[in-house]
N, C-alpha and C. Protein backbone atom coordinates (compact mmCIF):
# COMPACT_ATOMS: atom_id res chain seq x y z
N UNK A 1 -24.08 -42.96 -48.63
CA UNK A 1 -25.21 -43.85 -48.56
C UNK A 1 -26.45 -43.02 -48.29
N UNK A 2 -27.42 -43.19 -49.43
CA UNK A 2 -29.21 -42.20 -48.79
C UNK A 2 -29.28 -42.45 -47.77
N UNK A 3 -30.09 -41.48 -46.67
CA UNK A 3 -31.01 -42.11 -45.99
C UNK A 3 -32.53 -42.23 -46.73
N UNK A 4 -32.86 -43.89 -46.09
CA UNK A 4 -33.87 -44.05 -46.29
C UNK A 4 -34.89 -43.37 -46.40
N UNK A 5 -36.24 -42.96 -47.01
CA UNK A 5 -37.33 -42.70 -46.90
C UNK A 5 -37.17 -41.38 -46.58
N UNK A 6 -36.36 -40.56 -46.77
CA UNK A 6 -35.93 -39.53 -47.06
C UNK A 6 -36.11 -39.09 -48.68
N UNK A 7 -36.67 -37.57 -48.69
CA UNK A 7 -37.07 -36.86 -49.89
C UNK A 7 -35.91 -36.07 -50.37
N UNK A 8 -34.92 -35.85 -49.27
CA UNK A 8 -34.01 -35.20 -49.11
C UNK A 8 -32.50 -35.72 -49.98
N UNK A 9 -31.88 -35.09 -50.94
CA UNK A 9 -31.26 -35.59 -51.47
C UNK A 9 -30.00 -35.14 -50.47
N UNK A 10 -29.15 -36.81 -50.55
CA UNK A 10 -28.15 -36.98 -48.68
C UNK A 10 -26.92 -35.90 -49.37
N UNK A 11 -26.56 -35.25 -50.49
CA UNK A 11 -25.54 -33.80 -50.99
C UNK A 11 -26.14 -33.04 -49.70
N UNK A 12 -27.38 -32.79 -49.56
CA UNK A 12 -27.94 -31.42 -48.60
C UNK A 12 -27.10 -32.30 -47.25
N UNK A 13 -27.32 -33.14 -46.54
CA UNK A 13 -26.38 -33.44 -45.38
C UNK A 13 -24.85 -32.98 -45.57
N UNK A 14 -24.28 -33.49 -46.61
CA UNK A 14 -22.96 -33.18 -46.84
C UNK A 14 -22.69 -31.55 -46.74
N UNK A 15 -23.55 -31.04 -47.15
CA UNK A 15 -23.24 -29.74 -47.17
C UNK A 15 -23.51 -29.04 -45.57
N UNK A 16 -24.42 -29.55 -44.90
CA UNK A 16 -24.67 -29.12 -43.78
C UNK A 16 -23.71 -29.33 -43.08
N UNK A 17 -23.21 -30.98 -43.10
CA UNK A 17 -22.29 -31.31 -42.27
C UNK A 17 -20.89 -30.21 -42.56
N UNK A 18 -20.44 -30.38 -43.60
CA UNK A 18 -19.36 -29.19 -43.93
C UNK A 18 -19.50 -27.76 -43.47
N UNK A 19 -20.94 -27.67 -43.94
CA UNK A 19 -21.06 -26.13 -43.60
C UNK A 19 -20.75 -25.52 -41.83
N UNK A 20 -21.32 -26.95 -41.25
CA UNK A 20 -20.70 -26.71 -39.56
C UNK A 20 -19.40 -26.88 -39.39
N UNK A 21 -18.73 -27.80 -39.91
CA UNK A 21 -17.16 -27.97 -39.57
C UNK A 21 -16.39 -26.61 -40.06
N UNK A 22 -16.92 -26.04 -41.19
CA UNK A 22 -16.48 -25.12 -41.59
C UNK A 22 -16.59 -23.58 -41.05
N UNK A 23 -18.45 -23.74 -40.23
CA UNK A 23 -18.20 -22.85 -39.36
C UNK A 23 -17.75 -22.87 -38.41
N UNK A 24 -17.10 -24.20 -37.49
CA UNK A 24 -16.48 -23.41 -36.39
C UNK A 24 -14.67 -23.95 -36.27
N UNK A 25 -14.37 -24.32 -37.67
CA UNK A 25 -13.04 -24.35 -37.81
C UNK A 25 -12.43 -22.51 -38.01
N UNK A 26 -13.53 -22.16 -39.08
CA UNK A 26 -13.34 -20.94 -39.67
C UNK A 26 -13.07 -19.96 -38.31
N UNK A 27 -14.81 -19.88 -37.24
CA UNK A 27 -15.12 -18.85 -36.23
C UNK A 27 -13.49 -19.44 -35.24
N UNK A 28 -13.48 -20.72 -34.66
CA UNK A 28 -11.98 -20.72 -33.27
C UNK A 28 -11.38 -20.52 -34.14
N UNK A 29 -10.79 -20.70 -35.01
CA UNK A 29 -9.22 -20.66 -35.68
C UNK A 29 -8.64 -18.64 -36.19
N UNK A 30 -9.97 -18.50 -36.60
CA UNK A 30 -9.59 -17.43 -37.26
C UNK A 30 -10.24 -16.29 -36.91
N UNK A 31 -11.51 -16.08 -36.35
CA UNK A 31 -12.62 -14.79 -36.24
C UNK A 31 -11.72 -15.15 -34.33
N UNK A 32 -11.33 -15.87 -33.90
CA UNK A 32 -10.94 -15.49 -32.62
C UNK A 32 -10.12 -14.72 -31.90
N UNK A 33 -9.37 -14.68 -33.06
CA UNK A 33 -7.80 -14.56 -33.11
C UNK A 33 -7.34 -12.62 -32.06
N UNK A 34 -8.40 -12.08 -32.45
CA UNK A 34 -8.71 -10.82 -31.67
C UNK A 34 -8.79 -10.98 -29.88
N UNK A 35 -9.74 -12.38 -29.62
CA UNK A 35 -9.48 -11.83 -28.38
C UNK A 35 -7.99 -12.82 -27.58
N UNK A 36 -7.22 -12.77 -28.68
CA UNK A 36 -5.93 -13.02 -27.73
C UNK A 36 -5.27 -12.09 -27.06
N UNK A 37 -5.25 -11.19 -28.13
CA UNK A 37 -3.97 -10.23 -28.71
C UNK A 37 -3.81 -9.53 -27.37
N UNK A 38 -4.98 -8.72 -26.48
CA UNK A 38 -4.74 -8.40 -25.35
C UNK A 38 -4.37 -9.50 -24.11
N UNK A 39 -5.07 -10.65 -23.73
CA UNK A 39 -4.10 -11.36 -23.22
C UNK A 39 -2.73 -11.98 -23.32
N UNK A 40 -2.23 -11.62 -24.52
CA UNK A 40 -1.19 -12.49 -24.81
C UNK A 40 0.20 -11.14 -24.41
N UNK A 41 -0.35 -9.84 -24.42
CA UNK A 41 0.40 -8.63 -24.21
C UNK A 41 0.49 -8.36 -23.03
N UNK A 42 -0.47 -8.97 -22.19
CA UNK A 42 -0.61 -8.21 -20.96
C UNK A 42 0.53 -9.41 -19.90
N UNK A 43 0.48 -10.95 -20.61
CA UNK A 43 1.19 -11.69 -19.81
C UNK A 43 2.52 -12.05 -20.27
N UNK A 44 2.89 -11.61 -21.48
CA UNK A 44 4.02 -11.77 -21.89
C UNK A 44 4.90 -10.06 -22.22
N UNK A 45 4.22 -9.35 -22.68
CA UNK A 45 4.55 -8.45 -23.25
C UNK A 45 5.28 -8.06 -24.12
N UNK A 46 4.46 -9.13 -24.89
CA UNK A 46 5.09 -8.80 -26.85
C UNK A 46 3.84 -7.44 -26.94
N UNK A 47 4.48 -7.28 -28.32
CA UNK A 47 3.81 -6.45 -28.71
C UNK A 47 2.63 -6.76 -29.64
N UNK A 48 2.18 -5.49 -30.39
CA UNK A 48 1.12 -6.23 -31.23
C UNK A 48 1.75 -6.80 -32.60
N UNK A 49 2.61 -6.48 -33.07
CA UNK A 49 3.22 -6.74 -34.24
C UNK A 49 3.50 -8.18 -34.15
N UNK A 50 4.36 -8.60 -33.13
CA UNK A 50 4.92 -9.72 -32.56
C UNK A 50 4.22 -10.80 -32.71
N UNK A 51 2.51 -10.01 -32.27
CA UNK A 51 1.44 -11.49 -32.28
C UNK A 51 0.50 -11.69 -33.29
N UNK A 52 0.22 -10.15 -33.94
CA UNK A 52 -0.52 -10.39 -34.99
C UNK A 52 0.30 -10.67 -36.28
N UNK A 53 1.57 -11.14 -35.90
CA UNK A 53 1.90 -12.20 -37.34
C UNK A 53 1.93 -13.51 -37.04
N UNK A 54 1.63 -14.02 -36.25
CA UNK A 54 1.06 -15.49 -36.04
C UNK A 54 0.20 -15.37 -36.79
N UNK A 55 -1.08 -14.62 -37.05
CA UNK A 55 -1.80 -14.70 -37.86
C UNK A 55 -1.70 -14.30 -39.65
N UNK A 56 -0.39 -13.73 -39.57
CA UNK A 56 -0.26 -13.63 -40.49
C UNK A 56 0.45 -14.37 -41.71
N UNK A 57 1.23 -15.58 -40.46
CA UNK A 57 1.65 -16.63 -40.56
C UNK A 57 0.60 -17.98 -40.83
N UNK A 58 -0.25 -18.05 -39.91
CA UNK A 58 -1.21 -18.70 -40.40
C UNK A 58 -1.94 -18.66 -41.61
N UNK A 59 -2.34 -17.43 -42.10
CA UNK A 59 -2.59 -17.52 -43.43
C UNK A 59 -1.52 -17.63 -44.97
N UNK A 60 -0.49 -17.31 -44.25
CA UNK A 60 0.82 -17.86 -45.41
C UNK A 60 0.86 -19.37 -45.78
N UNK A 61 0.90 -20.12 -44.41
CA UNK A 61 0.74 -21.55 -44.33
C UNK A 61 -0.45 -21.53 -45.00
N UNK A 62 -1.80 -21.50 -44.23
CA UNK A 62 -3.33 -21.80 -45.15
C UNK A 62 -3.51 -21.40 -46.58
N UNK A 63 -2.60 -20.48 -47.19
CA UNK A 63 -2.62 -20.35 -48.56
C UNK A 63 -1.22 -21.18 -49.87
N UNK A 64 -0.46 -21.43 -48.60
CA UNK A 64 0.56 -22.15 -49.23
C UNK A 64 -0.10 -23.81 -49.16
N UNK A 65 -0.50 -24.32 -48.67
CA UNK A 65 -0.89 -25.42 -48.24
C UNK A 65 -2.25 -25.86 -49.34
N UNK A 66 -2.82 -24.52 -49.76
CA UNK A 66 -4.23 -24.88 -50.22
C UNK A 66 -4.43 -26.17 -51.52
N UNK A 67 -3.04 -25.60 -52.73
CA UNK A 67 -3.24 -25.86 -53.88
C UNK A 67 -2.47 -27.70 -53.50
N UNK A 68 -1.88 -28.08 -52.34
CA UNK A 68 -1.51 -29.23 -51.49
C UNK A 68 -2.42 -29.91 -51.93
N UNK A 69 -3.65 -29.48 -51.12
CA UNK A 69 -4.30 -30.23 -50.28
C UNK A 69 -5.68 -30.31 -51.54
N UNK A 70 -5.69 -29.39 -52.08
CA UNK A 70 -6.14 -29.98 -53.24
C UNK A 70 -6.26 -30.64 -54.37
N UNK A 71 -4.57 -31.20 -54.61
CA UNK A 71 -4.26 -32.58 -54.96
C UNK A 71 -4.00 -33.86 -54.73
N UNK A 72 -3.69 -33.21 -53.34
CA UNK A 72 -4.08 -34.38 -52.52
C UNK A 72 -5.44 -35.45 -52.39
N UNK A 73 -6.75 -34.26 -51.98
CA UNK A 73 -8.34 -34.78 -52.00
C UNK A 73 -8.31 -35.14 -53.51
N UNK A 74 -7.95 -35.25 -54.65
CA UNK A 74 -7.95 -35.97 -55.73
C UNK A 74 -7.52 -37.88 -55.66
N UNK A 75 -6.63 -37.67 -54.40
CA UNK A 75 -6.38 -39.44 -54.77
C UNK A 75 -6.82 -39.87 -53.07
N UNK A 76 -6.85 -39.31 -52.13
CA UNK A 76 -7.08 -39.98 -50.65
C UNK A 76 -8.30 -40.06 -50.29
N UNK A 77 -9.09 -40.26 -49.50
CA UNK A 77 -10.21 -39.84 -48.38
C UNK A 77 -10.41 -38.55 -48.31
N UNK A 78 -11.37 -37.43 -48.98
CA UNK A 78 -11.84 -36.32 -48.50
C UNK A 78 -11.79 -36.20 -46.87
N UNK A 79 -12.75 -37.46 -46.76
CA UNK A 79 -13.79 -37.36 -45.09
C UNK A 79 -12.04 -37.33 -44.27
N UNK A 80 -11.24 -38.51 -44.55
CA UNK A 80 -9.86 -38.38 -43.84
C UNK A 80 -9.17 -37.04 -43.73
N UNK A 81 -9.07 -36.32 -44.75
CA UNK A 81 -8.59 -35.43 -44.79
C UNK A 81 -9.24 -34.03 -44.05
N UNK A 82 -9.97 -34.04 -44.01
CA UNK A 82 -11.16 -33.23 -43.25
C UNK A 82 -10.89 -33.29 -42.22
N UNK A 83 -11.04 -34.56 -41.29
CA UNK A 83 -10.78 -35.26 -40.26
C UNK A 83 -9.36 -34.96 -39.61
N UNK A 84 -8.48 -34.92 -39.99
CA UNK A 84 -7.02 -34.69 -40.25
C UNK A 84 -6.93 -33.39 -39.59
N UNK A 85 -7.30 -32.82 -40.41
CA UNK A 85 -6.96 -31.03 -40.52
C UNK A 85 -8.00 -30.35 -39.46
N UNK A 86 -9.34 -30.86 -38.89
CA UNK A 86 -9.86 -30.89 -37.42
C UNK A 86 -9.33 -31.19 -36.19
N UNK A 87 -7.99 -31.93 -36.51
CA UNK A 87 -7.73 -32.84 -35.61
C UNK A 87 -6.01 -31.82 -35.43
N UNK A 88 -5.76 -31.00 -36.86
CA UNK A 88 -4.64 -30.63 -36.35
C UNK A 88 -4.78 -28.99 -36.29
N UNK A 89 -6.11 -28.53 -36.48
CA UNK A 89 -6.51 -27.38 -35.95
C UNK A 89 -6.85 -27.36 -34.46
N UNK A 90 -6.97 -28.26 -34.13
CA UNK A 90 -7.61 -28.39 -32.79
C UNK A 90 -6.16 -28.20 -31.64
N UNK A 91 -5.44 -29.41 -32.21
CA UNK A 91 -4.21 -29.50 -31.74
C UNK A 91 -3.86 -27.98 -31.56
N UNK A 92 -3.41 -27.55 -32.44
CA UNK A 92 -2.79 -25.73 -32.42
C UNK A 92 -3.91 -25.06 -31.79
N UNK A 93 -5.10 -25.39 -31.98
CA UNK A 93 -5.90 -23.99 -30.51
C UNK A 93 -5.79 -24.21 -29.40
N UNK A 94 -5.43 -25.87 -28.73
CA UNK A 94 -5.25 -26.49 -27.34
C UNK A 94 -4.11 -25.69 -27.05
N UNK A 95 -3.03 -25.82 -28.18
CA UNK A 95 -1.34 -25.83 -27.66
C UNK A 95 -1.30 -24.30 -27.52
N UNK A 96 -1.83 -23.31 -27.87
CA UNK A 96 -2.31 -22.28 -27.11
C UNK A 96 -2.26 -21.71 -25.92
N UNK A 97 -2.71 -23.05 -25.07
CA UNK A 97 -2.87 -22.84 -23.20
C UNK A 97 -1.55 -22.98 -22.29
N UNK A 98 -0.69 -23.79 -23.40
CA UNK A 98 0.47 -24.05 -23.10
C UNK A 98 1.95 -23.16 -23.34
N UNK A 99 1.25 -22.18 -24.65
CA UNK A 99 3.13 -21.38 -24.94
C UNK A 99 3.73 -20.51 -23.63
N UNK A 100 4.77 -20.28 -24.09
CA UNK A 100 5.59 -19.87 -23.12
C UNK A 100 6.85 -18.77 -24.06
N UNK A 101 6.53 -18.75 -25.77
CA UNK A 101 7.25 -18.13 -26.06
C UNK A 101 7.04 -17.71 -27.24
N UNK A 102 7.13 -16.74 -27.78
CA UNK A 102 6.85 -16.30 -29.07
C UNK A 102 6.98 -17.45 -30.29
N UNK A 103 7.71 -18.41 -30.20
CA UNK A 103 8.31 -19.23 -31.27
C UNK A 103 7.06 -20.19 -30.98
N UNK A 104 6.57 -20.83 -29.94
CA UNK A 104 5.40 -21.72 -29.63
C UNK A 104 4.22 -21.12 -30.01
N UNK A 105 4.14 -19.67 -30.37
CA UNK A 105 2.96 -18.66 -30.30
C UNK A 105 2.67 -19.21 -32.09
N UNK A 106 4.17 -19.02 -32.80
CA UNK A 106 4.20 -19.08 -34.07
C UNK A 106 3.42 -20.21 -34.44
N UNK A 107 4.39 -21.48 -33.88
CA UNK A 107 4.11 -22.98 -33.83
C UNK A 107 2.67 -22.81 -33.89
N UNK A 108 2.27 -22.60 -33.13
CA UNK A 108 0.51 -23.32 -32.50
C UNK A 108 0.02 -22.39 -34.07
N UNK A 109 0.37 -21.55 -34.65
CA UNK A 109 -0.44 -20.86 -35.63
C UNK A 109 -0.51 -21.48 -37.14
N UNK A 110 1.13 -22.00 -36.93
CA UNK A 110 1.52 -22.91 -37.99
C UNK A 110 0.67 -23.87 -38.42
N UNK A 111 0.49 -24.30 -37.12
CA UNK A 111 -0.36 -26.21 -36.98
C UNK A 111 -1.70 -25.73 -37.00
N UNK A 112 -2.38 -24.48 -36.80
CA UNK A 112 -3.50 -24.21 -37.44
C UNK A 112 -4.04 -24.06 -38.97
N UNK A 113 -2.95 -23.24 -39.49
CA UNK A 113 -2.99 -23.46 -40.67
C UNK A 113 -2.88 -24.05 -41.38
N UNK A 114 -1.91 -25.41 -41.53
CA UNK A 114 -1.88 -26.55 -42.45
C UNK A 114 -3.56 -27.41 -41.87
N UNK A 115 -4.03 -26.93 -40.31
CA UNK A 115 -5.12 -28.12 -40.45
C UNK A 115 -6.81 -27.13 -40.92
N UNK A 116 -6.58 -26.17 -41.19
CA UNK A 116 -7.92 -25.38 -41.54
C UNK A 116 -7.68 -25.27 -43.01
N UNK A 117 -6.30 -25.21 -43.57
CA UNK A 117 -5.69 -25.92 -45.01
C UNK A 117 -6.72 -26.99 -45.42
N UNK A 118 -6.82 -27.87 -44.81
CA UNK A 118 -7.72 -29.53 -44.78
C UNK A 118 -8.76 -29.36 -44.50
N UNK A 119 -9.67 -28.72 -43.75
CA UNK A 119 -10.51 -28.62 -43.53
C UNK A 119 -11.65 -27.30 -43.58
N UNK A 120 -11.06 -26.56 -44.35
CA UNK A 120 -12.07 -25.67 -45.07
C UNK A 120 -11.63 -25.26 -46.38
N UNK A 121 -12.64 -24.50 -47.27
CA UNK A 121 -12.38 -24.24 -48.75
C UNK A 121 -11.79 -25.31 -49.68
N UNK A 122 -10.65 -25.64 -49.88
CA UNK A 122 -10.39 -26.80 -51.13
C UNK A 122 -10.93 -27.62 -50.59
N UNK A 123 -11.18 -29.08 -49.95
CA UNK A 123 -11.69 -30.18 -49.51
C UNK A 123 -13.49 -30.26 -49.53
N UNK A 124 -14.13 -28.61 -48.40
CA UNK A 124 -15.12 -29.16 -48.94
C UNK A 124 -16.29 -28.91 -49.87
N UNK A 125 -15.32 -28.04 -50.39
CA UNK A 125 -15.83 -27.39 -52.03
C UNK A 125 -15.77 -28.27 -53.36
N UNK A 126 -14.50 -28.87 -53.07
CA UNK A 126 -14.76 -30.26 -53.50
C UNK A 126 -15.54 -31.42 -53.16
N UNK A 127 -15.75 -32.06 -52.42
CA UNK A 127 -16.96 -32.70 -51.95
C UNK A 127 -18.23 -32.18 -52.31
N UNK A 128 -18.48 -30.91 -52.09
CA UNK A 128 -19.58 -30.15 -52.67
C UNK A 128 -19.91 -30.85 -53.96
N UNK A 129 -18.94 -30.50 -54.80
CA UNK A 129 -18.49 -30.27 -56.17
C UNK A 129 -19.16 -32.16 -56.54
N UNK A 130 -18.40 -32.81 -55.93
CA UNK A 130 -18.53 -34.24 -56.35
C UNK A 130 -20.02 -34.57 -55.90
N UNK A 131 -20.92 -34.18 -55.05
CA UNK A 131 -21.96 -34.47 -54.91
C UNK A 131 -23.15 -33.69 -55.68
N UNK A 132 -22.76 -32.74 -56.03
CA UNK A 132 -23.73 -31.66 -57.07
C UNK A 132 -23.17 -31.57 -58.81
């Protein structure tokens, strides 16, 4: 829906709005991921291998998931789906505060990636796409 009396064509909101969800799904989920690695060694004492494939796991999921979720945003709710994948990125950076074991370490990386899957690159490049 325009806003009113606005010169501004409402695509530039969409994109803004995306462009923030996208920056800070992108920055916690993924540009963070560094300052675990020493806390997560110092209280458990995995190693680095151990933890930096959670992340490497996360992007297996976020790239397996992509071509999903981009047939998906063809028949559902973009905004839902967006919504979704905020909601289950979030989930996996909370569940974070809680592991207790390498396999929960995995988990929480897992559930990041199917929800940054949803909520960045296919979904709102599409939306982009449909408004330009």
């Amino acid at each position: 829906m325009p806003v009113k009396n606005s010169k501004l064509f409402y695509g530039w909101y969409i994109v803004a709005a995306l462009f923030l969800i996208w920056s800070i799904c992108h920055g916690i989920v993924i540009l963070s991921f560094t300052a675990y690695i020493d806390p997560l060694t110092n209280t458990f004492g995995w190693n680095y291998t151990q933890i930096t494939f959670a992340a490497s796991l996360r992007s297996l999921i976020y790239v397996i998931f992509m071509p999903i979720t981009g047939t998906i945003v063809d028949r559902w709710s973009a905004k839902k789906l967006v919504l979704a994948g905020i909601i289950l990125a979030s989930i996996g950076v909370i569940s974070l505060s809680w592991i207790n074991t390498l396999g929960q370490l995995y988990l929480c990386y897992i559930v990041m990636g199917l929800g940054t899957s949803a909520c960045t690159a296919t979904i709102p490049l599409t939306l982009v796409g449909r408004w330009f």
